[in-house]
Protein backbone atom coordinates (compact mmCIF):
# COMPACT_ATOMS: atom_id res chain seq x y z
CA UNK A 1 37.59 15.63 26.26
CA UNK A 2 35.77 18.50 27.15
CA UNK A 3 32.74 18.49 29.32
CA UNK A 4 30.57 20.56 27.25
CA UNK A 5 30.62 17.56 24.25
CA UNK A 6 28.79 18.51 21.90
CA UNK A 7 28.57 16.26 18.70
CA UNK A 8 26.68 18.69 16.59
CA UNK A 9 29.06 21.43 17.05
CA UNK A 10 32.71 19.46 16.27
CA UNK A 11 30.70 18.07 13.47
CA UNK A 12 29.59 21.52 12.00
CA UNK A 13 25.99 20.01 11.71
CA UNK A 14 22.68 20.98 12.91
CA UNK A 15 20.29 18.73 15.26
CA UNK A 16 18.17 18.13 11.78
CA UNK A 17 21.15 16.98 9.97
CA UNK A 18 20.40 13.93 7.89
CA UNK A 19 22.61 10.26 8.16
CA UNK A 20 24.24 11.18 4.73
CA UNK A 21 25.52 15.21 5.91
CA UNK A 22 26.49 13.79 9.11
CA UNK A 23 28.36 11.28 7.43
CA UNK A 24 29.74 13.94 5.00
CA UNK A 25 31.29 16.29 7.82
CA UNK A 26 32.74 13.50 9.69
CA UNK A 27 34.73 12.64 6.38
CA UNK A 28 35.44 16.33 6.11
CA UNK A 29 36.83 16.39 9.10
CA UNK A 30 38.81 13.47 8.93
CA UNK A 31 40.83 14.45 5.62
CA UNK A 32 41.46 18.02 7.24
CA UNK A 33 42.21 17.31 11.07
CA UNK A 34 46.29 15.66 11.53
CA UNK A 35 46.59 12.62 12.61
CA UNK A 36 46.63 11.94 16.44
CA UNK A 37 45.25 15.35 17.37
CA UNK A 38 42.38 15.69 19.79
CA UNK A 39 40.02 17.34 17.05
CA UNK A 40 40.23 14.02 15.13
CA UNK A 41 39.56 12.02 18.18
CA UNK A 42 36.82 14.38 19.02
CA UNK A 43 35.63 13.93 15.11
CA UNK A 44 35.69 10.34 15.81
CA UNK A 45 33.85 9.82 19.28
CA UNK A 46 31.44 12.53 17.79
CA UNK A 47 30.39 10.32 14.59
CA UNK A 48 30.42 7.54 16.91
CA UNK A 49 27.28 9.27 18.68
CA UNK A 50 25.52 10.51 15.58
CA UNK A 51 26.55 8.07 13.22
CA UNK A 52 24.24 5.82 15.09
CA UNK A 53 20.59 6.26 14.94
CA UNK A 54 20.28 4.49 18.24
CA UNK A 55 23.05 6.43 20.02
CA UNK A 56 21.88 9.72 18.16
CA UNK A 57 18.39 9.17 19.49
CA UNK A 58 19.39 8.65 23.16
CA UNK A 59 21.63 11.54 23.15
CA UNK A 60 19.07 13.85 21.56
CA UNK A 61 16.51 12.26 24.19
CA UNK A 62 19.12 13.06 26.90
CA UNK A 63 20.00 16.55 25.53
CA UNK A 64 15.96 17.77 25.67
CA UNK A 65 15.81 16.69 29.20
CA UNK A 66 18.55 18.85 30.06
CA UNK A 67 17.39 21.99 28.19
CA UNK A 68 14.08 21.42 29.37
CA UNK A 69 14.94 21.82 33.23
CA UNK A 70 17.51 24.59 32.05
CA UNK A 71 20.75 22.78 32.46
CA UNK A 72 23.77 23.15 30.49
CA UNK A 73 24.29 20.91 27.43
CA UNK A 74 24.81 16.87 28.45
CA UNK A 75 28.38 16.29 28.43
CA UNK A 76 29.79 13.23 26.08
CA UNK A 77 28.32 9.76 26.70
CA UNK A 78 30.36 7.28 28.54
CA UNK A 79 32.13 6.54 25.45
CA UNK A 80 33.38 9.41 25.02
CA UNK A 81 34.56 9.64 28.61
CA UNK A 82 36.31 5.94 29.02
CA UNK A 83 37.98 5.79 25.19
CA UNK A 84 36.35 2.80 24.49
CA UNK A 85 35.89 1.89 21.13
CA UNK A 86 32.63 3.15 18.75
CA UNK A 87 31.36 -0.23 17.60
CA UNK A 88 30.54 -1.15 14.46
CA UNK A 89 27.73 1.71 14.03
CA UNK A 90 30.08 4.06 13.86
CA UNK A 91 32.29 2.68 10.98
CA UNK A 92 32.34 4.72 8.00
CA UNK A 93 32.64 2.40 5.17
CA UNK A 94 29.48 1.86 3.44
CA UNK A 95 27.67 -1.52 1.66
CA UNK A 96 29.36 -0.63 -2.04
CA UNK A 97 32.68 -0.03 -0.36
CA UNK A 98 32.28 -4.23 1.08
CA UNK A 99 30.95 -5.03 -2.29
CA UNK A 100 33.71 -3.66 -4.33
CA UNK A 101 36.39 -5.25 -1.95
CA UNK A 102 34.48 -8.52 -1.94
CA UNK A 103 35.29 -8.44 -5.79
CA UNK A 104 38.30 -10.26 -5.03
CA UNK A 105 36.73 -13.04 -2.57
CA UNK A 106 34.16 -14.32 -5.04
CA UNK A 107 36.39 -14.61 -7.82
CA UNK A 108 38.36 -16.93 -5.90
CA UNK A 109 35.76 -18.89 -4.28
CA UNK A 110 34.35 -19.11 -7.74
CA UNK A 111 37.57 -20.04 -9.37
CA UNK A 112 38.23 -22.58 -6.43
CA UNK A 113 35.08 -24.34 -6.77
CA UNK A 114 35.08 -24.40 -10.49
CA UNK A 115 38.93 -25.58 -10.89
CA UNK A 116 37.66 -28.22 -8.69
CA UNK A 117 35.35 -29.60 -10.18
CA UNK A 118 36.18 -29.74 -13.88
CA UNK A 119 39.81 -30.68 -13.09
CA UNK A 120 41.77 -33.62 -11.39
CA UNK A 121 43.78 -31.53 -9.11
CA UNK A 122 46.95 -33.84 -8.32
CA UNK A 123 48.02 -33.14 -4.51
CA UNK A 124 50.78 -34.99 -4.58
CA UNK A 125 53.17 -31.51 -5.22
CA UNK A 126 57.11 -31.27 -6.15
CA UNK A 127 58.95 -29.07 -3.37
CA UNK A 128 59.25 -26.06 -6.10
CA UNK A 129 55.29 -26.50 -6.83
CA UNK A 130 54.36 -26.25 -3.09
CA UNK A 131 56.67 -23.22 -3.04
CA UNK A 132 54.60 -21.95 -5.56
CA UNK A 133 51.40 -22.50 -4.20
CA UNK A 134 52.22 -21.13 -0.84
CA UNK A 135 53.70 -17.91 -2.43
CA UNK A 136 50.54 -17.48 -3.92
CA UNK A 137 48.85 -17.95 -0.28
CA UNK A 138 50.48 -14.83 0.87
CA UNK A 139 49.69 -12.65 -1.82
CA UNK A 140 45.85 -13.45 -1.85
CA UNK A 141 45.66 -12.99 2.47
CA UNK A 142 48.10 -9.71 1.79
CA UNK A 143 45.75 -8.32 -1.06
CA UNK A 144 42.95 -8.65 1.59
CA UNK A 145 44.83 -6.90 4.27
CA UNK A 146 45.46 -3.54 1.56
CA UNK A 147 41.48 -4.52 0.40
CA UNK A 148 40.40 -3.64 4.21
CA UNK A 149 43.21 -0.99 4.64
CA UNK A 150 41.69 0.94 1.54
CA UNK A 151 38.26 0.80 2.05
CA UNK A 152 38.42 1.09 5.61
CA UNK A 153 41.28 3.42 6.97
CA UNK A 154 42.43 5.54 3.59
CA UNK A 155 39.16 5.94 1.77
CA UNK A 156 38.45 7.94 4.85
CA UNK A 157 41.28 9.02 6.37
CA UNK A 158 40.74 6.84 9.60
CA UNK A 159 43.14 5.19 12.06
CA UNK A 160 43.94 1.29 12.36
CA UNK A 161 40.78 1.96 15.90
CA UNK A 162 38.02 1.58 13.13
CA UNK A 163 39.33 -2.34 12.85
CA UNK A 164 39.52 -3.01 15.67
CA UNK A 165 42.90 -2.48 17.42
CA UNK A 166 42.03 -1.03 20.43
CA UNK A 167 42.58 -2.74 23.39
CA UNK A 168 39.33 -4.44 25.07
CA UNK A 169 37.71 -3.32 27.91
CA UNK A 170 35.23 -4.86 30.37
CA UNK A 171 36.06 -8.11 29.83
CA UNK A 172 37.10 -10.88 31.96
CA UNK A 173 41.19 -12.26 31.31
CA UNK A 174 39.44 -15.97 30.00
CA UNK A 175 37.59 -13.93 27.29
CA UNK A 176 39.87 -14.97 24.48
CA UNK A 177 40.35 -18.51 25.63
CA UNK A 178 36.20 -19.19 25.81
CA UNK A 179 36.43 -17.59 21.89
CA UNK A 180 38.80 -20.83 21.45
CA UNK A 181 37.43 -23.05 23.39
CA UNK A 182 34.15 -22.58 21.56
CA UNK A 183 35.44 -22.66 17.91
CA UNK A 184 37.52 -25.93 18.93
CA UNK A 185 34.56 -27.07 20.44
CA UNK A 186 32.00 -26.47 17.66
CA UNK A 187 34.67 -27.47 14.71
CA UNK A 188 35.46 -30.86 16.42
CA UNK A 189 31.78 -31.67 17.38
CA UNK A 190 30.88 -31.20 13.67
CA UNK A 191 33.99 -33.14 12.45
CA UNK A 192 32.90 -36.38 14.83
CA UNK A 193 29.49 -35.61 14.12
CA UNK A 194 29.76 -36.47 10.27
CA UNK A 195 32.20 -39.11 11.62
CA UNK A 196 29.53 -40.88 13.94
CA UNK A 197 26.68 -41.30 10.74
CA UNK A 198 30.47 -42.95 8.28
CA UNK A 199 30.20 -39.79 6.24
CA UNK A 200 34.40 -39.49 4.85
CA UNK A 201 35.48 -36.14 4.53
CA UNK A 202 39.23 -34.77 3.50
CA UNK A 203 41.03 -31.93 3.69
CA UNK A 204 42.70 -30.28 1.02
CA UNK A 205 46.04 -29.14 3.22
CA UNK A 206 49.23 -29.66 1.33
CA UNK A 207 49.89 -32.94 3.10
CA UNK A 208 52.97 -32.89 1.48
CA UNK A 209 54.34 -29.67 2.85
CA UNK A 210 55.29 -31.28 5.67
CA UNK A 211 57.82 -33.89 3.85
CA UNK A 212 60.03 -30.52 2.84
CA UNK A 213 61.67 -27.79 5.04
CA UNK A 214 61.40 -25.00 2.96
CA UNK A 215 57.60 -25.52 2.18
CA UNK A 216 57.19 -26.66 5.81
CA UNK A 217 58.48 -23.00 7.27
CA UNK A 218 56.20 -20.98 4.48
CA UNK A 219 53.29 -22.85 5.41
CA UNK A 220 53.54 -23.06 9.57
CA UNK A 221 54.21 -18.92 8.89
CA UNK A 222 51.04 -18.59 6.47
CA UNK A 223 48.90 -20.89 8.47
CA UNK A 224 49.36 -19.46 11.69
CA UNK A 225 51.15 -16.01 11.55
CA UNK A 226 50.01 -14.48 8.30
CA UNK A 227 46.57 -16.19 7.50
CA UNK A 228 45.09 -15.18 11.31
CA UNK A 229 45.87 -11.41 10.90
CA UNK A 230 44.47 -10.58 7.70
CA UNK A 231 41.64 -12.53 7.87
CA UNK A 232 40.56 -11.27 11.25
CA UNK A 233 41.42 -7.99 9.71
CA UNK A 234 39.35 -8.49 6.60
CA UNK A 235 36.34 -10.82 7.63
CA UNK A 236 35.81 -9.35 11.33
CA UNK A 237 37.06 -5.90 11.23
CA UNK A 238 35.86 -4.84 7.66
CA UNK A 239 33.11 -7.15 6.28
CA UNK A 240 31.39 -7.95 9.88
CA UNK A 241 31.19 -4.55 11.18
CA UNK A 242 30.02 -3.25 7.31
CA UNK A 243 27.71 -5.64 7.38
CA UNK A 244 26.57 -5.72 10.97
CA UNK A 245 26.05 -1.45 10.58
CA UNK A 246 23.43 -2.32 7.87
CA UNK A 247 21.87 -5.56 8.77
CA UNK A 248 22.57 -5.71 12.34
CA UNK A 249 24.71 -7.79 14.72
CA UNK A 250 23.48 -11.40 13.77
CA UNK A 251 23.45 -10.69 9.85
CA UNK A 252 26.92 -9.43 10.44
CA UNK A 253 28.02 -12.57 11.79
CA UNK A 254 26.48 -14.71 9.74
CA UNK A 255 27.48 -13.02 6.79
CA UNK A 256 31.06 -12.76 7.41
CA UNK A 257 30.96 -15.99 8.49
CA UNK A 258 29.34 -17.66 4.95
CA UNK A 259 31.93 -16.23 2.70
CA UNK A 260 35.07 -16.86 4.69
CA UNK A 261 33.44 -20.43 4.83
CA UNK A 262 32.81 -20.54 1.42
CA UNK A 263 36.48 -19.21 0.79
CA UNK A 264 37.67 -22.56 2.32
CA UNK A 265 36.11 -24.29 -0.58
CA UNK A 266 38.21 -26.55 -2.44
CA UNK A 267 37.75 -30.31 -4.11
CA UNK A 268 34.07 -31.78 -3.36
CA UNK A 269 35.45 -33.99 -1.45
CA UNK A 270 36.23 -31.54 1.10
CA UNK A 271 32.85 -30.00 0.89
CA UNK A 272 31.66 -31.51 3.96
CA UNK A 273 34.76 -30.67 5.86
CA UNK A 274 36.40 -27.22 5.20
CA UNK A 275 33.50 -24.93 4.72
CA UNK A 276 31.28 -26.14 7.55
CA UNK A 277 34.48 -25.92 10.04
CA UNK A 278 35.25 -22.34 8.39
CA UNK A 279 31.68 -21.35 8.87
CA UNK A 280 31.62 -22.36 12.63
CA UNK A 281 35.09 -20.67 13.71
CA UNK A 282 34.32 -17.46 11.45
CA UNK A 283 30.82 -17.14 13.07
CA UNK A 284 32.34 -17.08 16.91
CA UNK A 285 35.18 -15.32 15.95
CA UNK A 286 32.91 -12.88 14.43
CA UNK A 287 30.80 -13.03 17.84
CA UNK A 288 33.98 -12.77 20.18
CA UNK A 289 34.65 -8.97 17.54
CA UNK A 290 31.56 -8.07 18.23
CA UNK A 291 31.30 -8.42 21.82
CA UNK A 292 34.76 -7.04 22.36
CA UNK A 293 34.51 -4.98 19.51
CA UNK A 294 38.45 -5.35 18.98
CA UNK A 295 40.51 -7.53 17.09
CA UNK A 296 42.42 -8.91 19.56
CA UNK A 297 40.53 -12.02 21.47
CA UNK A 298 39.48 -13.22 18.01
CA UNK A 299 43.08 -12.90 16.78
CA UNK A 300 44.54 -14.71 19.36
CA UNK A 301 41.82 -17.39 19.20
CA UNK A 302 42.42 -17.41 15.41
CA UNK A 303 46.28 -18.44 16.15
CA UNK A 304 45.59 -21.27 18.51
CA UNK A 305 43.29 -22.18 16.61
CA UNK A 306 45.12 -22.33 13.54
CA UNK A 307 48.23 -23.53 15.63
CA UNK A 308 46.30 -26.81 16.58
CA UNK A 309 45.19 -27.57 12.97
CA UNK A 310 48.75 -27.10 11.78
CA UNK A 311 50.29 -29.47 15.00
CA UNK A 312 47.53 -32.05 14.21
CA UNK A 313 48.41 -32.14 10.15
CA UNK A 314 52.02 -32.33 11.42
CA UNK A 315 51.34 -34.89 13.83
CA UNK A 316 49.25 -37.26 11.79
């Protein structure tokens, strides 16, 4: 990266450009520059300043300093320098781009809930109905991975860095395992909790998965292979950082963190059980993205995590 950074110039924009022109030259920019060339990198650390009122602000501040005692132009921030990710204020994706892919979501919490409640769902599955069901499983999480892909990467010609796969910097090795330790922590505190005052909850797993091999395999692969990725991909990467650009890091987490518990919804009588538990892991996975900012402490949390559930269901 060159020393003389200067945001407004790769961007084509003037110091008195507004959010939206900013925005609109970045995209430019994007559709025109190859992939994996230095002017797209440069496109992207330079929206990552500007496409950040905060980070605009200092660097304006910082830039009038310099001209005023006569020095050349301030060179990129430390982000530029170190390759560290942008952060969630640089994302491109806008508020109608997460409504439009949380289309989907709704639907099926609302179909979910309401198949639940007017129906007597019989659990008690043949081998080819669980096959069913599961097969099913992956095409909803894979219809969320191409949701965030679209929205997220092709909409505007991005790379796979704007969710979240860069590696993390600056953090200690035990990062990932606190991330686990505290959604294990706060899931099972809740689950003895509501224990402790005789308050019955149940799960609405496909106990009987486990009593066939081929159902078995599909689910130990959806459960902890499939399920993590797109999810973190989805409800961390795309709808926490949208959210968190708009409404700021704690309404990001939150959020996120309400509809993927809400997407856990099944009979009433697991009302007590699955959301709550969703809600608590999605809200410090959420927190482990955004102090990272990169998908992979949360991922691997989200696989042990998932992991235990599916030795425990095994086990019982």
């Amino acid at each position: 990266m060159a020393t003389d950074f200067d945001p407004y110039r790769i961007l084509g924009v003037d110091r008195g450009a507004s959010a939206d022109d900013v925005r609109a030259a970045y995209e430019r920019l994007m559709a025109e520059a190859p992939a994996g060339s230095e002017r797209r990198r440069e496109a992207e650390v330079a929206y990552a300043v500007l496409g950040s009122e905060e980070r605009r602000r200092e660097y304006d501040s910082r830039l009038s300093m310099r001209e005023m005692r006569g020095m050349p132009a301030a060179s990129a921030p430390a982000l530029a320098a170190t390759g560290e990710p942008a952060g969630y204020e640089a994302v491109p994706w806008t508020p109608g781009d997460i409504a439009r892919a949380l289309i989907l979501p709704l639907l099926l919490i609302a179909l979910n809930i309401g198949t639940a409640v007017t129906t007597d769902v019989d659990t008690d599955f043949t081998e080819g109905e669980l096959i069913v069901a599961l097969a099913f499983g992956f095409v909803v999480t894979i219809t969320f991975l191409a949701l965030a892909y679209h929205f997220a990467v092709r909409k505007y010609n991005g790379t796979l860095r704007s969710l979240g796969f860069v590696w993390p910097t600056g953090l200690a090795w035990w990062f990932p395992g606190a991330i686990l330790g505290g959604a294990l922590l706060g899931a099972y505190a809740y689950i003895g909790a509501i224990a402790a005052v005789g308050v019955e909850a149940e799960s609405n797993v496909l106990e009987n998965a486990y009593d066939y091999a081929i159902p078995l395999v599909m689910m130990g692969f959806l459960v902890i292979v499939v399920a993590p990725l797109t999810e973190e991909i989805f409800f961390r990467a795309f709808l926490f950082q949208g959210l968190a650009k708009r409404w700021g890091t704690w309404a990001g987490i939150g959020g996120s963190a309400a509809i993927f518990g809400l997407l856990h919804a099944g009979s009433p009588e697991t009302w007590l059980l699955l959301p709550p538990v969703a809600f608590i892991a999605g809200g410090i996975f959420a927190w482990g993205f955004a102090r990272s900012r990169s998908i992979y402490p949360s991922l691997f949390a989200h696989v042990i995590f998932n992991s235990v559930s599916f030795i425990v269901g095994f086990t019982a």
